[in-house]
C-alpha atoms as a PDB file:
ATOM      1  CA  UNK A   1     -12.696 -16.458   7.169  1.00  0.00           C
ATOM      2  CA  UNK A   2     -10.351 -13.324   8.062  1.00  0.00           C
ATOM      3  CA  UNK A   3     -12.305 -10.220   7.964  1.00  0.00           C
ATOM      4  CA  UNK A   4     -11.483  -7.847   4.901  1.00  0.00           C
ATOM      5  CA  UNK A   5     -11.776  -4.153   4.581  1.00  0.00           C
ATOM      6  CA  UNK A   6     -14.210  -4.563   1.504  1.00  0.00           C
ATOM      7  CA  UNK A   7     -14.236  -1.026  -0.060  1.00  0.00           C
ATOM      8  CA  UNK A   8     -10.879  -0.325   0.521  1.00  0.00           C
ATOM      9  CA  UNK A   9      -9.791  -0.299  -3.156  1.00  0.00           C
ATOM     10  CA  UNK A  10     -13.215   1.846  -4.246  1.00  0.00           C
ATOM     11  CA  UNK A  11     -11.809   4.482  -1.989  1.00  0.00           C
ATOM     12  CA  UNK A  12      -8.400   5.209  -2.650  1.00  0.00           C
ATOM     13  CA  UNK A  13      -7.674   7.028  -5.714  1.00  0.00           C
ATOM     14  CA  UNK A  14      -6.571   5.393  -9.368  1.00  0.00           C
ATOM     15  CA  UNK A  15      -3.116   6.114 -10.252  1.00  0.00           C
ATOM     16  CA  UNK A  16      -2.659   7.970 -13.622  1.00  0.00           C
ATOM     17  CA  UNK A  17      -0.049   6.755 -15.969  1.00  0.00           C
ATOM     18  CA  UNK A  18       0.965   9.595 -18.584  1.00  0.00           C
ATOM     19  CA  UNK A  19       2.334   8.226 -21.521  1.00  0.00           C
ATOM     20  CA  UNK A  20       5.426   9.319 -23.950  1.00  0.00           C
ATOM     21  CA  UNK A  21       4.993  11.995 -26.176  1.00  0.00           C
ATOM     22  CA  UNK A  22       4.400  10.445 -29.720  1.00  0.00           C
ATOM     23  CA  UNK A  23       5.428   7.031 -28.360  1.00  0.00           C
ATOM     24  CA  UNK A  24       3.233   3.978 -26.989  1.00  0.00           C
ATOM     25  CA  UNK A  25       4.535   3.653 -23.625  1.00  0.00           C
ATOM     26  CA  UNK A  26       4.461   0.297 -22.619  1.00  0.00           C
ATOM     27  CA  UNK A  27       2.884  -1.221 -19.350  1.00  0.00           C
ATOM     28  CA  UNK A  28       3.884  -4.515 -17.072  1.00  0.00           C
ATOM     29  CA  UNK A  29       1.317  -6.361 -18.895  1.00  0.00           C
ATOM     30  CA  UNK A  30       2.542  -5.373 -22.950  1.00  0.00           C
ATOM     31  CA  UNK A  31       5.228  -6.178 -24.856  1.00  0.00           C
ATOM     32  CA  UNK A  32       8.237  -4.780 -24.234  1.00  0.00           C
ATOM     33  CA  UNK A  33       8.908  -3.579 -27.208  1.00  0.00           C
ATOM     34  CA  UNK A  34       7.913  -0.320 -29.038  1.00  0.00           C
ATOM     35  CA  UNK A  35       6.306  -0.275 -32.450  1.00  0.00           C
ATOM     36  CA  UNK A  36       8.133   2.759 -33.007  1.00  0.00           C
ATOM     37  CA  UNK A  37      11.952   3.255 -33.953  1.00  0.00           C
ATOM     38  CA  UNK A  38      13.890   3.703 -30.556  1.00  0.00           C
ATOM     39  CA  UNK A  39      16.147   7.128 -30.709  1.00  0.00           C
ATOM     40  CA  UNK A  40      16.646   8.064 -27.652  1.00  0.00           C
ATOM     41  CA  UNK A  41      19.449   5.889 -25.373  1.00  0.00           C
ATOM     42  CA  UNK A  42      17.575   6.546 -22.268  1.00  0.00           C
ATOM     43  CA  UNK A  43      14.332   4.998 -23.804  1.00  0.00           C
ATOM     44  CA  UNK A  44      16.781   1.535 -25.409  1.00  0.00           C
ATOM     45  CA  UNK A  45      18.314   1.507 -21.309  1.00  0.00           C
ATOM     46  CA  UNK A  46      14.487   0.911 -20.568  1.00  0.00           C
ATOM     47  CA  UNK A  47      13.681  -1.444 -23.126  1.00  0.00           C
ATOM     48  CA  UNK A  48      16.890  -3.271 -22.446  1.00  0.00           C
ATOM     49  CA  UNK A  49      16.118  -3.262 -18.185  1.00  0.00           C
ATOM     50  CA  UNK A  50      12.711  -4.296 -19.136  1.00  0.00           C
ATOM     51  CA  UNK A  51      13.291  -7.263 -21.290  1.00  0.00           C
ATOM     52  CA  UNK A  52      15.184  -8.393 -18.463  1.00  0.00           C
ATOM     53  CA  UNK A  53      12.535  -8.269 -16.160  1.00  0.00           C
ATOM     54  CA  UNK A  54      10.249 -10.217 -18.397  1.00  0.00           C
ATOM     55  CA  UNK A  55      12.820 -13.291 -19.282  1.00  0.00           C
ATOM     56  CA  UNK A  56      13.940 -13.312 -15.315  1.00  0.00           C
ATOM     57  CA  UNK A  57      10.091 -14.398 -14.763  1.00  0.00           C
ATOM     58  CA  UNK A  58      10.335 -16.024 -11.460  1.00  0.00           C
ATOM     59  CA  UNK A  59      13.768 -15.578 -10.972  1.00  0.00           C
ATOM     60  CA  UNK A  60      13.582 -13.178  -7.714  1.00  0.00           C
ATOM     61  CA  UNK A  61      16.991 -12.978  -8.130  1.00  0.00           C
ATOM     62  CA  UNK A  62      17.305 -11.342 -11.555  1.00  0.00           C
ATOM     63  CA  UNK A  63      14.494  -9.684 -11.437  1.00  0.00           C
ATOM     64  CA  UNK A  64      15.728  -8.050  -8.396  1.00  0.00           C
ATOM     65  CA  UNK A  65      18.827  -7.269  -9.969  1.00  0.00           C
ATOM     66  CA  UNK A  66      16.855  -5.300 -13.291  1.00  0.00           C
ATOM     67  CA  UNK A  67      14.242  -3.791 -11.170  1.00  0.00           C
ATOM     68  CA  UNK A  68      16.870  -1.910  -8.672  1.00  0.00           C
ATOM     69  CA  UNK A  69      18.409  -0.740 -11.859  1.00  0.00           C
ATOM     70  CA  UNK A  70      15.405   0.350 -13.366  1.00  0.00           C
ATOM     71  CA  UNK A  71      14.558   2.846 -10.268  1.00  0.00           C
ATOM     72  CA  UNK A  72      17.868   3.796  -9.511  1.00  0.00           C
ATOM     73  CA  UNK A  73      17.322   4.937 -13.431  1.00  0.00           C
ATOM     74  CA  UNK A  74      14.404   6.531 -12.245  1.00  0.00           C
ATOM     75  CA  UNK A  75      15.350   8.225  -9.459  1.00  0.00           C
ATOM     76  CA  UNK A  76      18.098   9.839 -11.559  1.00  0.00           C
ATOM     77  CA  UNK A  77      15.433  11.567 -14.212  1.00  0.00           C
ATOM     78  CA  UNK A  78      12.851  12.455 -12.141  1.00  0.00           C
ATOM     79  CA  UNK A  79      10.216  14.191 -13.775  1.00  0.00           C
ATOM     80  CA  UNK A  80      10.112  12.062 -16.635  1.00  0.00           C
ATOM     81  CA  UNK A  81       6.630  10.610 -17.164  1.00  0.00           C
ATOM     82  CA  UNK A  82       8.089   7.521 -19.035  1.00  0.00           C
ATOM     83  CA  UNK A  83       8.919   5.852 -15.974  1.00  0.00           C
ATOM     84  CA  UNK A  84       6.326   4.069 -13.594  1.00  0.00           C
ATOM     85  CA  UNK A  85       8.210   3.769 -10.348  1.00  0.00           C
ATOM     86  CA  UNK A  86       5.496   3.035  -8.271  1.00  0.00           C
ATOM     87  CA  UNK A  87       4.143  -0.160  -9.668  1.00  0.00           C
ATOM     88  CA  UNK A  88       7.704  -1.369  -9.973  1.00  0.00           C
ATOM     89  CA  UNK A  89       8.580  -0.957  -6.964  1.00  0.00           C
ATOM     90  CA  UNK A  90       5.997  -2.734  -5.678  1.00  0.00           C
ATOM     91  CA  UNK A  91       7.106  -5.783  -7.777  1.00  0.00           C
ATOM     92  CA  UNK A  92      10.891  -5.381  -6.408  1.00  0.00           C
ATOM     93  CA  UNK A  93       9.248  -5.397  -2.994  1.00  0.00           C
ATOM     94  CA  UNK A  94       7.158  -8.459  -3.754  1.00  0.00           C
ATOM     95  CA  UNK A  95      10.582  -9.928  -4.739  1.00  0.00           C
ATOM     96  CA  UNK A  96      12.259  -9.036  -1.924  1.00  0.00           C
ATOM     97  CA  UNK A  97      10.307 -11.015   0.200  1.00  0.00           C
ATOM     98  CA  UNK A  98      10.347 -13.519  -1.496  1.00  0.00           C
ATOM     99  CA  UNK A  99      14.066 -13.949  -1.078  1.00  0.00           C
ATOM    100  CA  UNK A 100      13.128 -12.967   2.661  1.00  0.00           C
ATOM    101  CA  UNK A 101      14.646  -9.921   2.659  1.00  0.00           C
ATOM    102  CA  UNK A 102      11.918  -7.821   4.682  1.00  0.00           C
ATOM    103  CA  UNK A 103      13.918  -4.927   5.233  1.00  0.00           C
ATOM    104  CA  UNK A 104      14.932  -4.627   1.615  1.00  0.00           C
ATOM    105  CA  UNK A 105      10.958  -4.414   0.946  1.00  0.00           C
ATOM    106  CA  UNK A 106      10.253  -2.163   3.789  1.00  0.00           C
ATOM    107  CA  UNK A 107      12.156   0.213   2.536  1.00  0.00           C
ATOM    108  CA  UNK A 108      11.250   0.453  -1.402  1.00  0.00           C
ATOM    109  CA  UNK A 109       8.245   1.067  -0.558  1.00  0.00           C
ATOM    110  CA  UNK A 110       8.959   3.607   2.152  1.00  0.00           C
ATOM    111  CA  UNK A 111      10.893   5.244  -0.009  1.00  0.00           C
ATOM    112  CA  UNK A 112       8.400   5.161  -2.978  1.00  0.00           C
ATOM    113  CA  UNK A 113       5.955   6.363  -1.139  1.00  0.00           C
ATOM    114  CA  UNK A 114       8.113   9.857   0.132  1.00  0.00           C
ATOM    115  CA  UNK A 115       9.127   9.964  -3.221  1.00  0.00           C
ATOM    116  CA  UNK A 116       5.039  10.507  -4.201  1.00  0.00           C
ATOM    117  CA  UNK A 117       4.628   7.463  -6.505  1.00  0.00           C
ATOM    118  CA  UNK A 118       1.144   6.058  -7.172  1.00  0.00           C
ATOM    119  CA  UNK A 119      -0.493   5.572  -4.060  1.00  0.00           C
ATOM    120  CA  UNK A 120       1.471   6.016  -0.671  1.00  0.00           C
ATOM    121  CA  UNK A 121      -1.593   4.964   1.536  1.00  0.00           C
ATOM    122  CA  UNK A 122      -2.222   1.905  -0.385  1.00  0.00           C
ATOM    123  CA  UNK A 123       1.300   0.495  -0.832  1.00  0.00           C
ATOM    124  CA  UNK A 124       1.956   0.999   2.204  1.00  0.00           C
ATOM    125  CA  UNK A 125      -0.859  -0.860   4.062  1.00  0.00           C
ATOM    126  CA  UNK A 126      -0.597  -3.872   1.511  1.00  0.00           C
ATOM    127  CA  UNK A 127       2.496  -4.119   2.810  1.00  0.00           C
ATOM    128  CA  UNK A 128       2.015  -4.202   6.066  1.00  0.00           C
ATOM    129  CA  UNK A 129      -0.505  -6.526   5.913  1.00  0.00           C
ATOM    130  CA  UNK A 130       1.532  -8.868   4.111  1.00  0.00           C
ATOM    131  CA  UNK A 131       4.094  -8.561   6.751  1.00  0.00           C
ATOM    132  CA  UNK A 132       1.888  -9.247   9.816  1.00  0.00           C
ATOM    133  CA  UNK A 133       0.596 -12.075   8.480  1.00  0.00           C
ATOM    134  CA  UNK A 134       3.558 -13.653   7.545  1.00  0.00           C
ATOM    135  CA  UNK A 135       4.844 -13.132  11.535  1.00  0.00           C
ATOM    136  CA  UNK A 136       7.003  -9.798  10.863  1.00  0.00           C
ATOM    137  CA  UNK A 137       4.652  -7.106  12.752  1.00  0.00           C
ATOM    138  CA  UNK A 138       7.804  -5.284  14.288  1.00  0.00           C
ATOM    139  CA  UNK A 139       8.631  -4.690  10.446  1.00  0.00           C
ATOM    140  CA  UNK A 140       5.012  -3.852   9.549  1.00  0.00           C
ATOM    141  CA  UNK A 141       4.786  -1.179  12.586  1.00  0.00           C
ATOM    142  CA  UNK A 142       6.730   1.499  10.986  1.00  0.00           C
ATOM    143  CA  UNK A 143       4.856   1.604   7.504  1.00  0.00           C
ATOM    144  CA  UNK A 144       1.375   1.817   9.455  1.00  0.00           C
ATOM    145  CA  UNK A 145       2.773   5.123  11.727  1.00  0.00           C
ATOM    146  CA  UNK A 146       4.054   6.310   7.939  1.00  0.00           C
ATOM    147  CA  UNK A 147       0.574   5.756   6.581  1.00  0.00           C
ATOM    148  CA  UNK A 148      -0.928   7.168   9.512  1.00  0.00           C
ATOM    149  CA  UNK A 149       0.888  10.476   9.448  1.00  0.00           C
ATOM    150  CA  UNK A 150       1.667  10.810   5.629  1.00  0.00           C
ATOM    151  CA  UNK A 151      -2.117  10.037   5.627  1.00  0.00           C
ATOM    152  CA  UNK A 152      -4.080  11.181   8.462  1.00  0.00           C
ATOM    153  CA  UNK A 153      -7.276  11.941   6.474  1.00  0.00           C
ATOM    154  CA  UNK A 154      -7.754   8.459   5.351  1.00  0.00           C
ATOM    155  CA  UNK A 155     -10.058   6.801   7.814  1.00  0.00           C
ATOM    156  CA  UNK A 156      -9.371   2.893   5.972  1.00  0.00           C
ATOM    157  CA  UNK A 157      -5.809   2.851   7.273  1.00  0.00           C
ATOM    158  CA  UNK A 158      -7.454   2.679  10.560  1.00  0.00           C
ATOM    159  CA  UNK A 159      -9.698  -0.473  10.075  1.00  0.00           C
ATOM    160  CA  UNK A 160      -7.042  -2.106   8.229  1.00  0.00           C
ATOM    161  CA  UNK A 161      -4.519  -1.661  10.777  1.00  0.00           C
ATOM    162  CA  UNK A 162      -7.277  -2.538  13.397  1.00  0.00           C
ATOM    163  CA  UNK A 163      -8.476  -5.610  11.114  1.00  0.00           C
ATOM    164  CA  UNK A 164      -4.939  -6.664  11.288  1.00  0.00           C
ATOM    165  CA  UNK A 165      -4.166  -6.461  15.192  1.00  0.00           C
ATOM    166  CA  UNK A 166      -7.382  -7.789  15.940  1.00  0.00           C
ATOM    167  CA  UNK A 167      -6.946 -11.273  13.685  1.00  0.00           C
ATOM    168  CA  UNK A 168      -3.173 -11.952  15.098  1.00  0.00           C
ATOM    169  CA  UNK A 169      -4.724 -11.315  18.394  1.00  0.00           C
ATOM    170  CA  UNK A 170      -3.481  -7.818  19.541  1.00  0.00           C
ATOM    171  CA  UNK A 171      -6.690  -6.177  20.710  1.00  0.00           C
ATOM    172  CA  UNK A 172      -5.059  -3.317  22.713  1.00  0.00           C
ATOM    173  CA  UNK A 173      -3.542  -2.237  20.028  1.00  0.00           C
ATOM    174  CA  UNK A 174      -6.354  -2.988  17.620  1.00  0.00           C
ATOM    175  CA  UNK A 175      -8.543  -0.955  20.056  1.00  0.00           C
ATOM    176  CA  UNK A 176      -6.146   2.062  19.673  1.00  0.00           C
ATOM    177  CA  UNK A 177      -6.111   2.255  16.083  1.00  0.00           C
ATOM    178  CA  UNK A 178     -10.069   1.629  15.934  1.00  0.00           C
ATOM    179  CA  UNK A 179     -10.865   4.267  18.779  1.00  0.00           C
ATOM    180  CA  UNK A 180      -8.861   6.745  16.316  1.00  0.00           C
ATOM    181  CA  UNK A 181     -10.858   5.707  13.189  1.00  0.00           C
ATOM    182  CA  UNK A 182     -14.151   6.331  14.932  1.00  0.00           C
ATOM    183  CA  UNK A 183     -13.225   9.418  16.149  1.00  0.00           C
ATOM    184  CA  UNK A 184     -11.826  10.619  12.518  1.00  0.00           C
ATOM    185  CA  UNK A 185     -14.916   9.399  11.264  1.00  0.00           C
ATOM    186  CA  UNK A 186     -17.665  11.262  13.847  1.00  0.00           C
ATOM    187  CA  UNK A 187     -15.279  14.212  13.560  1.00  0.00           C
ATOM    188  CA  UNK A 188     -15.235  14.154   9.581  1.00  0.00           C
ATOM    189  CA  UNK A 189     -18.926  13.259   9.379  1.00  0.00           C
ATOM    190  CA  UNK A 190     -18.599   9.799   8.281  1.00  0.00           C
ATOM    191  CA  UNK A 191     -18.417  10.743   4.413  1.00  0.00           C
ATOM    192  CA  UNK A 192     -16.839   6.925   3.664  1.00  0.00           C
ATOM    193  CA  UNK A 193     -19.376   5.550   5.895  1.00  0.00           C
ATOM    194  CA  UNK A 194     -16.653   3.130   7.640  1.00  0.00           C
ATOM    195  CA  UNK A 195     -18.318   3.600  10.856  1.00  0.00           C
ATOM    196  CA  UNK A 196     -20.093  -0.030   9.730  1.00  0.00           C
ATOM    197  CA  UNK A 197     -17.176  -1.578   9.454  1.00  0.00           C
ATOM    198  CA  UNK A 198     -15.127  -0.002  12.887  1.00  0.00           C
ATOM    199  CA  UNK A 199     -18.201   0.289  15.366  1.00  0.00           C
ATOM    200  CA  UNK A 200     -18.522  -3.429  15.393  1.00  0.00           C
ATOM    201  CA  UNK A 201     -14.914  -4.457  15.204  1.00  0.00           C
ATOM    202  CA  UNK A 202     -14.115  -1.667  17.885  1.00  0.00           C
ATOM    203  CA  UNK A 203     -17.179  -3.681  19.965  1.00  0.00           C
ATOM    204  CA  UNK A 204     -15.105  -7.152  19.099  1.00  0.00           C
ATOM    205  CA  UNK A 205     -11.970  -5.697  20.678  1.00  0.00           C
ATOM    206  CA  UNK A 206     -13.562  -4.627  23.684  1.00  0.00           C
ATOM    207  CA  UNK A 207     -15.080  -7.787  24.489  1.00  0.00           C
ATOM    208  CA  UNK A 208     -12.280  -9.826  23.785  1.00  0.00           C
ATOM    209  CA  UNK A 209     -10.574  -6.939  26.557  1.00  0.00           C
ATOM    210  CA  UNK A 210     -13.595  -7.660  28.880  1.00  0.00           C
ATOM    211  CA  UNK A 211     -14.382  -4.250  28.485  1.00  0.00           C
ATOM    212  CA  UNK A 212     -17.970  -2.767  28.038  1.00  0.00           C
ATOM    213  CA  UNK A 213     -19.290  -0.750  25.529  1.00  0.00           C
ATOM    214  CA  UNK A 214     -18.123   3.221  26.100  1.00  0.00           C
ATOM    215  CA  UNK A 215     -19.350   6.787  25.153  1.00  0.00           C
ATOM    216  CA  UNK A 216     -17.205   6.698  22.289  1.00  0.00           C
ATOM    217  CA  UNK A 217     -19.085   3.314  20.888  1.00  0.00           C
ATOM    218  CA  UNK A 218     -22.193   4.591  21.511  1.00  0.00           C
ATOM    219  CA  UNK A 219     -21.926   7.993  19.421  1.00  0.00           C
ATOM    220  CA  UNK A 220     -20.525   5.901  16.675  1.00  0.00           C
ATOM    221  CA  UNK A 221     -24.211   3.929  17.000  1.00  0.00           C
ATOM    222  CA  UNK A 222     -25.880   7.203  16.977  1.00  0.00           C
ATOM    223  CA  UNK A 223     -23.956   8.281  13.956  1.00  0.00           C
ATOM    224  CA  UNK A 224     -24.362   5.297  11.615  1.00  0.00           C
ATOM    225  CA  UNK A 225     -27.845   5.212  12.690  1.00  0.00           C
ATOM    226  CA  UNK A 226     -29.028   8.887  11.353  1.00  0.00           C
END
């Protein structure tokens, strides 16, 4: 069973949706359609782009076609809280590879990310991790670095990215990313407590290296054992 990065999702923060002013704003999972009159031609463009998304169902295609419409849309009124670009464009990526077009996906949510939508650290790992285990790790490579240095604070990127290396086999460079997990985490005080999760797959990747057990592996012991 592949090793998972259990409290990953308790630790990265919940993305708040502000809604329209006197409006219901609808979500992915509502109707499309607002109990309230429609006024404003921006708000019918929505509507219209979403009802499209909805009938295109599994139709990567179409809904490809509405959802790159839909950010380009907004993109264009930035600012405006009645848009939620971040979960949608993690749908367009989703769609994207499912046509196979990687660097299509690679990119949205690159982009997304920059742009400050929802959570950068999180899209971009799930991405990634979709992408290495689906055999495209050259195209996963750049959205850990992003994560990484958009997010150097966040100690999970570094077991993820280490989980990930280590299960397709890459334990030098699972090593490296673990090595600079446990160091964030003795030098930040281990406030997430990860150190139980990177101390022993840090110990995996050195064995599998036929390396033994160095200073840095022993002050994470003496750490998670306080």
């Amino acid at each position: 069973m592949r090793r998972e990065c259990a409290s990953r999702k308790a630790q990265l923060a919940t993305v708040v949706r502000m809604s329209l002013p006197f409006r219901h704003r609808t979500t992915k999972k509502e109707s499309r359609r607002s109990p309230w009159p429609t006024v404003a031609a921006l708000e019918e463009r929505i509507e219209e782009i979403m009802d499209r998304v909805e009938k295109a169902g599994d139709n990567h295609v179409g809904r490809v076609a509405a959802l790159e419409e839909y950010l380009t849309l907004a993109r264009a009124h930035e600012g405006e809280t009645w848009f939620d670009a971040g979960a949608w464009s993690e749908d367009l990526a989703d769609s994207y590879l499912a046509l196979g077009r990687v660097d299509n996906a690679v990119r949205t949510i690159g982009n997304a990310t920059r742009c400050g939508y929802a959570d950068g650290a999180e899209m971009l790992c799930e991405l990634a991790e979709e992408l290495m285990r689906s055999g495209h790790e050259p195209q996963a490579r750049p959205l850990w670095q992003q994560a990484r240095s958009g997010y150097p604070g966040d100690v999970w990127i570094y077991v993820q990215a280490g989980i990930e290396y280590s299960d397709m086999g890459g334990y030098a460079e699972a090593l490296d990313w673990l090595t600079a997990g446990v160091e964030l985490a003795l030098r930040t005080s281990d406030p997430e407590s990860a150190l139980e999760q990177l101390r022993p797959l840090r110990a995996s990747c050195l064995s599998a290296l036929g390396r033994q057990p160095d200073e840095i592996q022993e002050r994470a012991a003496q750490r998670e054992h306080r």
